[in-house]
N, C-alpha and C. Protein backbone atom coordinates (compact mmCIF):
# COMPACT_ATOMS: atom_id res chain seq x y z
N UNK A 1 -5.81 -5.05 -26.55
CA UNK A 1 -4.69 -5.04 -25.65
C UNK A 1 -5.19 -4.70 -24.25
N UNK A 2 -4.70 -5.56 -23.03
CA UNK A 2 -5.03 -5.45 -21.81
C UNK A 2 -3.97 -4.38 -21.15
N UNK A 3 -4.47 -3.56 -20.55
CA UNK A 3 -3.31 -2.73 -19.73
C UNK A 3 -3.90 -2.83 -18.39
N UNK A 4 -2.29 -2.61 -17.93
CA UNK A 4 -2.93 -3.02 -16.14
C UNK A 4 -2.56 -1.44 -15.79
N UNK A 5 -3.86 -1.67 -14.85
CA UNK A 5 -4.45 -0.35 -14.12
C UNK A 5 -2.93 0.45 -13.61
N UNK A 6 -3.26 1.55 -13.54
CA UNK A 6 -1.95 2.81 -12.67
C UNK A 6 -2.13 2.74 -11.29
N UNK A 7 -1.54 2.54 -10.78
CA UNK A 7 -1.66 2.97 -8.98
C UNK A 7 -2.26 4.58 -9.37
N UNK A 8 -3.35 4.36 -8.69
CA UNK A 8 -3.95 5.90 -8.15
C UNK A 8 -3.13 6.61 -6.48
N UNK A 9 -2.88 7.48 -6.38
CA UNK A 9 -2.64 8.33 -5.42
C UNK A 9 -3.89 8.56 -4.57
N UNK A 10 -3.76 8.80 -3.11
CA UNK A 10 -4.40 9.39 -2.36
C UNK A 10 -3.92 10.78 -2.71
N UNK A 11 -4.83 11.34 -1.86
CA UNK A 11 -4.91 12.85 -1.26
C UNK A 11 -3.76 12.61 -0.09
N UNK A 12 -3.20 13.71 0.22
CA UNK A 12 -2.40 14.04 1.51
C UNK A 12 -2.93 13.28 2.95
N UNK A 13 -2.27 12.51 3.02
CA UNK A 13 -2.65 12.30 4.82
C UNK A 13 -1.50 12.62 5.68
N UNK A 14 -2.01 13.24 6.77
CA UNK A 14 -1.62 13.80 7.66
C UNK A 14 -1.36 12.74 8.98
N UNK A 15 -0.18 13.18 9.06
CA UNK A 15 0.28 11.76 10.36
C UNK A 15 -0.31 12.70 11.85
N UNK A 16 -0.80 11.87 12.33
CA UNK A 16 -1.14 12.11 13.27
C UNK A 16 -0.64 13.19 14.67
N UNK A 17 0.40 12.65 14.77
CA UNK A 17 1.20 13.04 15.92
C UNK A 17 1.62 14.82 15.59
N UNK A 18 1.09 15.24 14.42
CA UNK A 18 1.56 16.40 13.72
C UNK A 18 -0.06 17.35 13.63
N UNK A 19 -1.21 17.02 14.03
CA UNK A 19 -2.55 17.78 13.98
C UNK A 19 -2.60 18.65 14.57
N UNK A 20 -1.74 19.04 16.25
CA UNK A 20 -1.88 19.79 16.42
C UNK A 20 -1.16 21.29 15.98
N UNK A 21 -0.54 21.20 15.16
CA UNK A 21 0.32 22.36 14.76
C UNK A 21 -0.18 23.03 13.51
N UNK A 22 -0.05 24.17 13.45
CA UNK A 22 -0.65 24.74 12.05
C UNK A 22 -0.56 23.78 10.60
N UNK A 23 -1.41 23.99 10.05
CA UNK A 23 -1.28 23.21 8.71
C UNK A 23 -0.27 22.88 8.05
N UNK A 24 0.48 24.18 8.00
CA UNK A 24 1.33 24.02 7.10
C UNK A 24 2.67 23.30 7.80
N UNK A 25 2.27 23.03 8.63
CA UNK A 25 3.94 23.06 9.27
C UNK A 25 3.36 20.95 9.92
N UNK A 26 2.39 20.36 9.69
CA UNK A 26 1.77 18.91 9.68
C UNK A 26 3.11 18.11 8.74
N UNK A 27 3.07 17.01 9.03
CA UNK A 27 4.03 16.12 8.77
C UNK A 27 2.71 15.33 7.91
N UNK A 28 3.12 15.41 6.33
CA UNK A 28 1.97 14.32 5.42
C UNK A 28 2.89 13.37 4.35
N UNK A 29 2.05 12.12 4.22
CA UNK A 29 2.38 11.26 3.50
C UNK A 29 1.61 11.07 2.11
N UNK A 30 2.03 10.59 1.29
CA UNK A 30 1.01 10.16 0.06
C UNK A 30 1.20 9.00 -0.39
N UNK A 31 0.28 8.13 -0.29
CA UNK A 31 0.35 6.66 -0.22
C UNK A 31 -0.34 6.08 -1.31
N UNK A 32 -0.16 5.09 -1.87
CA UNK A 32 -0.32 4.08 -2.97
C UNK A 32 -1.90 3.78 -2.42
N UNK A 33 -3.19 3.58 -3.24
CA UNK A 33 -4.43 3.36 -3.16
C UNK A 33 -4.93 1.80 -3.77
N UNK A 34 -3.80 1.50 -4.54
CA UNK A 34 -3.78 -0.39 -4.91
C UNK A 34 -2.41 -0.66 -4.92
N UNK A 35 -2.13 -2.23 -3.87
CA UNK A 35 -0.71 -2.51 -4.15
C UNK A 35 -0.86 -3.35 -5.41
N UNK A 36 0.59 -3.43 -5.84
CA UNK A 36 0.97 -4.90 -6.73
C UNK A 36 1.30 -5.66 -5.86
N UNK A 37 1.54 -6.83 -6.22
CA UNK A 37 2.48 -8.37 -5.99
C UNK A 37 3.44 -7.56 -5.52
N UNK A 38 4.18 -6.90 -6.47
CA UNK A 38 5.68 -6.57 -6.21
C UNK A 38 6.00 -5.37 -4.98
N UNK A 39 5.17 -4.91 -4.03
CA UNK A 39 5.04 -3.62 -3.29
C UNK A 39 5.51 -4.40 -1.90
N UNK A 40 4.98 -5.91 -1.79
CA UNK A 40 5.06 -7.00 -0.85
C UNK A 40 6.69 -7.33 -0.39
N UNK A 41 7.55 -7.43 -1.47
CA UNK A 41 8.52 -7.82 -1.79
C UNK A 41 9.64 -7.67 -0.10
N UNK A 42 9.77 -6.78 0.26
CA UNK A 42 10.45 -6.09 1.14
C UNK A 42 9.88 -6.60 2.63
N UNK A 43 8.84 -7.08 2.47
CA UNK A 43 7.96 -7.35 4.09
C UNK A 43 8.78 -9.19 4.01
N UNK A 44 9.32 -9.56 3.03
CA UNK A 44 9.76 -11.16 3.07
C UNK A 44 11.54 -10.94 3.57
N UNK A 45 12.09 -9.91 3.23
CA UNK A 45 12.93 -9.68 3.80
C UNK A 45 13.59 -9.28 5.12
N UNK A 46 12.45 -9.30 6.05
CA UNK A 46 12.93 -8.87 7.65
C UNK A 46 12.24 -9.78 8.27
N UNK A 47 12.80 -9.84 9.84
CA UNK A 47 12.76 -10.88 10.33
C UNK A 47 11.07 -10.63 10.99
N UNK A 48 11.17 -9.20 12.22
CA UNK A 48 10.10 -9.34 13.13
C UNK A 48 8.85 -8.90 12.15
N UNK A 49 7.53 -8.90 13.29
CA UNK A 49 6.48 -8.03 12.64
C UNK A 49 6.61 -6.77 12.83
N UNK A 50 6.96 -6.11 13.59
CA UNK A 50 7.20 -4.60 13.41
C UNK A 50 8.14 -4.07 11.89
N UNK A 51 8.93 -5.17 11.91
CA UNK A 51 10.26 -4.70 10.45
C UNK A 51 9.05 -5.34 9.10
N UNK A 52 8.30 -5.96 9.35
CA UNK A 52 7.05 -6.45 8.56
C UNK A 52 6.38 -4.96 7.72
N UNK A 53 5.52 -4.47 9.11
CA UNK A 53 4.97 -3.79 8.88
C UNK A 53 5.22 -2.30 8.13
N UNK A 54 6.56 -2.04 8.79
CA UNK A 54 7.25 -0.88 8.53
C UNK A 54 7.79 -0.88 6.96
N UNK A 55 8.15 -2.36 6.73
CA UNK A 55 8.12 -2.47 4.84
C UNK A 55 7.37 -2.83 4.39
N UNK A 56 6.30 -2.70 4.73
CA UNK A 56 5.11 -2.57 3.66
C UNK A 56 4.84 -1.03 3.94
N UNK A 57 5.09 -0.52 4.94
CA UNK A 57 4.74 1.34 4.54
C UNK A 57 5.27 1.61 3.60
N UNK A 58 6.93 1.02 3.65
CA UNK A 58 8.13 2.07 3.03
C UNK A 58 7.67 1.61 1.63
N UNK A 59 6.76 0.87 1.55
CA UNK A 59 6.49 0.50 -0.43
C UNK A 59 4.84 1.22 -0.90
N UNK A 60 4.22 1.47 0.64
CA UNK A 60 3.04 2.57 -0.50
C UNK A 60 3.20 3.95 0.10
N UNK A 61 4.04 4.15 0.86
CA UNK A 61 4.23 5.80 0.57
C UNK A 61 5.30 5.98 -0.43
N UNK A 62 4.53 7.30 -0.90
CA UNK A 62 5.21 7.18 -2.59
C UNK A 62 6.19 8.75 -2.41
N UNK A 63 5.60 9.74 -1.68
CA UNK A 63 5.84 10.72 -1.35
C UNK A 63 5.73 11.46 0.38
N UNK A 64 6.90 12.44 0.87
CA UNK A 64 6.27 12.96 2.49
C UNK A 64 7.43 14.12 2.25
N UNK A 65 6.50 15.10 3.45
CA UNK A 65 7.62 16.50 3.34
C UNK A 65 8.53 16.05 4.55
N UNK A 66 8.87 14.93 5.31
CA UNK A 66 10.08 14.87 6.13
C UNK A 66 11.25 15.00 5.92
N UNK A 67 12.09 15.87 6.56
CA UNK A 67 13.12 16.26 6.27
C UNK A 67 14.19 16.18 7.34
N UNK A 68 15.43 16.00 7.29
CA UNK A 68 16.62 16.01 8.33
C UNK A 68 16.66 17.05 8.75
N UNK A 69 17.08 16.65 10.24
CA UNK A 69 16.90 17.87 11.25
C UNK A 69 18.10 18.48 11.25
N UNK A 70 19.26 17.78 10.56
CA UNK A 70 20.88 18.96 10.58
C UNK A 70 20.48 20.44 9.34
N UNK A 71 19.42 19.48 8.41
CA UNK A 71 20.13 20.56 6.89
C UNK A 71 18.80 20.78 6.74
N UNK A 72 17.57 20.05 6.92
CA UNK A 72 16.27 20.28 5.96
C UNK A 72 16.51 19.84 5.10
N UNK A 73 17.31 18.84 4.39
CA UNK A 73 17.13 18.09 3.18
C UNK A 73 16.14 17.48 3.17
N UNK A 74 14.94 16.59 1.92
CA UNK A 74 13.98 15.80 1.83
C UNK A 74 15.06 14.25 2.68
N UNK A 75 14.06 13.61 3.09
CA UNK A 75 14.59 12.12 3.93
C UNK A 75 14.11 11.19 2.77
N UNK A 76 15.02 10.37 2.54
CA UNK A 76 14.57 9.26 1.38
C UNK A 76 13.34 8.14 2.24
N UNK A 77 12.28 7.78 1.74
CA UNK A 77 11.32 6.97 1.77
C UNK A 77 12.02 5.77 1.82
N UNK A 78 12.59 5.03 3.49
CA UNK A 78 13.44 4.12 3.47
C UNK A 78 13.12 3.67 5.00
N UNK A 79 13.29 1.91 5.03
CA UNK A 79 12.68 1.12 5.91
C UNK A 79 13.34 1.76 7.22
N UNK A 80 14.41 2.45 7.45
CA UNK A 80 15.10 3.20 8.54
C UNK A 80 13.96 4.22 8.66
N UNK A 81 14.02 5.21 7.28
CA UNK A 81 13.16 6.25 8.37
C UNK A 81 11.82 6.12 8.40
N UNK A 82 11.08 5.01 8.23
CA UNK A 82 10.02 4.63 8.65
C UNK A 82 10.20 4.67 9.33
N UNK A 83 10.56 3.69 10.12
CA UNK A 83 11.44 3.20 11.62
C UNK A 83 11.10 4.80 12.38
N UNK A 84 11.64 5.71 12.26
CA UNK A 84 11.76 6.79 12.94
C UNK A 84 10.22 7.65 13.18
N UNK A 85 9.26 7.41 12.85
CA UNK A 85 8.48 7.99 12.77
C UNK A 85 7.59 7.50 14.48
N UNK A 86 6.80 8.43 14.50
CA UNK A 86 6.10 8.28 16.02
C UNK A 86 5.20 7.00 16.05
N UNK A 87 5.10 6.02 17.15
CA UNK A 87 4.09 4.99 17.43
C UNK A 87 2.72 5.35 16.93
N UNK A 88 1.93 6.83 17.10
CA UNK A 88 1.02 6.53 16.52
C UNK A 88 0.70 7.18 14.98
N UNK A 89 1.66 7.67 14.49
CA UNK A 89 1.93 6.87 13.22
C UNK A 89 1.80 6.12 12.26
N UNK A 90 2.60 5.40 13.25
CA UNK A 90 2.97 3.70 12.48
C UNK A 90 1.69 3.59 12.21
N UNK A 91 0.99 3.44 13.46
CA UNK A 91 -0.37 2.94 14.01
C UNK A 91 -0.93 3.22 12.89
N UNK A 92 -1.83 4.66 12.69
CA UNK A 92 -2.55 5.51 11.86
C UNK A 92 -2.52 4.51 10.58
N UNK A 93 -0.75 4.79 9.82
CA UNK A 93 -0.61 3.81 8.98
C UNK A 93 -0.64 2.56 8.47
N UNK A 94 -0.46 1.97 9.50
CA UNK A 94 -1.15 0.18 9.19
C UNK A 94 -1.98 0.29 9.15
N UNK A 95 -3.15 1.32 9.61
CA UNK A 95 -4.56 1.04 9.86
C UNK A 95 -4.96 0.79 8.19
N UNK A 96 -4.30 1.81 7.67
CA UNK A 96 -4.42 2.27 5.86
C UNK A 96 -4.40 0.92 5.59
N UNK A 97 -2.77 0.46 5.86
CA UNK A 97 -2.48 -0.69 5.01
C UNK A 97 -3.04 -1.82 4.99
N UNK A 98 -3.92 -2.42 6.03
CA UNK A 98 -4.68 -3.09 6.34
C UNK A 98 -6.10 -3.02 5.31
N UNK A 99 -6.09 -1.86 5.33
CA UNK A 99 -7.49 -1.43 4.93
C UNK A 99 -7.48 -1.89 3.21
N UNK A 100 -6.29 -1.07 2.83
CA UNK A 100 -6.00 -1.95 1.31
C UNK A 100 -6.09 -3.45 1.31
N UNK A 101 -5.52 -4.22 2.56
CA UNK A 101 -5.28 -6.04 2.33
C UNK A 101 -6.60 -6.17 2.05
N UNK A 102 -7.35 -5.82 2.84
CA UNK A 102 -8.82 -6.22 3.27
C UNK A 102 -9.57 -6.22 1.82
N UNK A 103 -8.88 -5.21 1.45
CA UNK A 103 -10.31 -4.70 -0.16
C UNK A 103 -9.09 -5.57 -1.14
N UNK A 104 -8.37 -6.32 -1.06
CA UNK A 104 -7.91 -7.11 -1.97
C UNK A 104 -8.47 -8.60 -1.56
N UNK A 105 -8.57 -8.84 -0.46
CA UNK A 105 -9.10 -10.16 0.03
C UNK A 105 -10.96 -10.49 -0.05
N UNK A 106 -11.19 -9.16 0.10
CA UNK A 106 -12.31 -9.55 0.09
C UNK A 106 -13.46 -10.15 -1.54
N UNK A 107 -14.43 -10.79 -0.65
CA UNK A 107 -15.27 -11.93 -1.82
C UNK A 107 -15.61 -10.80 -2.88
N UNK A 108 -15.45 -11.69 -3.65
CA UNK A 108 -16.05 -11.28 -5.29
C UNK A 108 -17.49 -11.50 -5.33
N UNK A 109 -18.34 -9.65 -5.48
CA UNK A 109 -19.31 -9.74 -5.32
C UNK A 109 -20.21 -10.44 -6.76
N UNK A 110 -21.26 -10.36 -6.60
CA UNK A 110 -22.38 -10.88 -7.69
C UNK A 110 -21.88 -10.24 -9.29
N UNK A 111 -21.76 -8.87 -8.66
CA UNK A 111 -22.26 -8.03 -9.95
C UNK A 111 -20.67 -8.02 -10.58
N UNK A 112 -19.88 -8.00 -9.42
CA UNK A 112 -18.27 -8.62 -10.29
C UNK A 112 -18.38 -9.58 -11.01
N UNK A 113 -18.66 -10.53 -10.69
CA UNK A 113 -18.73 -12.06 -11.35
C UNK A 113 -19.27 -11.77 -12.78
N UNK A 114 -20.58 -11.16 -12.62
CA UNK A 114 -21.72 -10.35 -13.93
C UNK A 114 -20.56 -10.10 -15.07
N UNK A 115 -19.59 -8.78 -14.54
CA UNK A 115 -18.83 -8.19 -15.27
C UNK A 115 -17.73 -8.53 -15.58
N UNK A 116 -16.83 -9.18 -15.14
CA UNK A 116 -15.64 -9.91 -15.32
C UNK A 116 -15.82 -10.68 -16.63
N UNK A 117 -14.42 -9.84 -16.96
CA UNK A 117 -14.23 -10.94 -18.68
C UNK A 117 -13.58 -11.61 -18.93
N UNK A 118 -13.16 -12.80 -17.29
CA UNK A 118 -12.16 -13.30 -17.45
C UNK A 118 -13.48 -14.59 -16.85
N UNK A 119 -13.36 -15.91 -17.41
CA UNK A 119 -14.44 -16.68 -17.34
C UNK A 119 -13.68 -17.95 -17.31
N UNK A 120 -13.91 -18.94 -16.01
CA UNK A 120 -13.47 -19.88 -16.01
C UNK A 120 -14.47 -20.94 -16.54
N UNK A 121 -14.07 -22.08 -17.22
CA UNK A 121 -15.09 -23.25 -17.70
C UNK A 121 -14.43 -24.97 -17.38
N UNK A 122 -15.31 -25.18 -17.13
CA UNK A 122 -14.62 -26.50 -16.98
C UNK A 122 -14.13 -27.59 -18.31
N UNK A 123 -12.99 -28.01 -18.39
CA UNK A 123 -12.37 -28.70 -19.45
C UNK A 123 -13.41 -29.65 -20.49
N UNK A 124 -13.42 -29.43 -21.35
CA UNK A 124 -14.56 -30.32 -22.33
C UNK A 124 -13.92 -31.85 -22.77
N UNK A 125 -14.57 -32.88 -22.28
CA UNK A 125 -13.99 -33.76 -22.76
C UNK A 125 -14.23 -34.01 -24.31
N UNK A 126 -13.34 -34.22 -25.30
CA UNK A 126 -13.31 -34.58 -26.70
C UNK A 126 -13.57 -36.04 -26.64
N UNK A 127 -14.25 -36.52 -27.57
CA UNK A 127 -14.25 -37.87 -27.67
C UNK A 127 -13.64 -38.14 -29.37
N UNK A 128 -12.54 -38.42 -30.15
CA UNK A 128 -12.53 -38.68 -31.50
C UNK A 128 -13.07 -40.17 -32.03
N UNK A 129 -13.11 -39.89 -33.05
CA UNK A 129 -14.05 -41.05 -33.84
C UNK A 129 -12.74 -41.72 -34.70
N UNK A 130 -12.46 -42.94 -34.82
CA UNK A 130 -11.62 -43.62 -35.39
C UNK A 130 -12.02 -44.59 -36.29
């Protein structure tokens, strides 16, 4: 039986715009380390590239301590309060998300090919005897 891999977790990253303040009090995210197909889903639904980009955050951060400024409630992980977060940020964060496209796009090395147990062949022609 084949099982498909778990999304692994990062470690805590720390948004930027939040370094200078004591540790504890840093604004952090925890983000998805492999997307699926299905993480994409939400970036086909808006029009610009900024509303692009901002839903593909809102699908690999999985977890953040941001909270509303009336009550301190947790803020739901939602293409709005992406939206709200500081320019460099965003920034910081696409850099991530990028960084995942890249290691999904990129060539299939030697020693992959070696190991992969998934093997393409070209069609055998049958000839029958009558």
């Amino acid at each position: 039986m084949v099982h498909l891999p778990e999304n692994k977790l990062t470690d805590r990253v720390y948004l930027p715009s939040t370094l200078h303040l004591p540790e504890e009090q840093r604004a952090w995210v925890i983000l998805k380390t492999r997307l699926k197909f299905g993480d994409t889903d939400l970036m086909f639904e808006v029009d610009t590239e900024f509303d692009k980009h901002a839903a593909g955050l809102a699908r690999i951060v999985t977890n953040w301590n941001l909270t509303s400024r009336e009550d301190e409630s947790p803020l739901p992980i939602t293409l709005e309060n992406i939206k709200e977060l500081e320019t460099a940020d965003i920034h910081y964060l696409n850099k991530y998300l990028n960084s995942l496209k890249d290691d999904v796009t990129a060539p299939i090395e030697d020693e992959q090919k070696k190991t992969s147990t998934v093997t393409l062949t070209p069609p055998v022609k049958v000839e029958t005897a009558i």
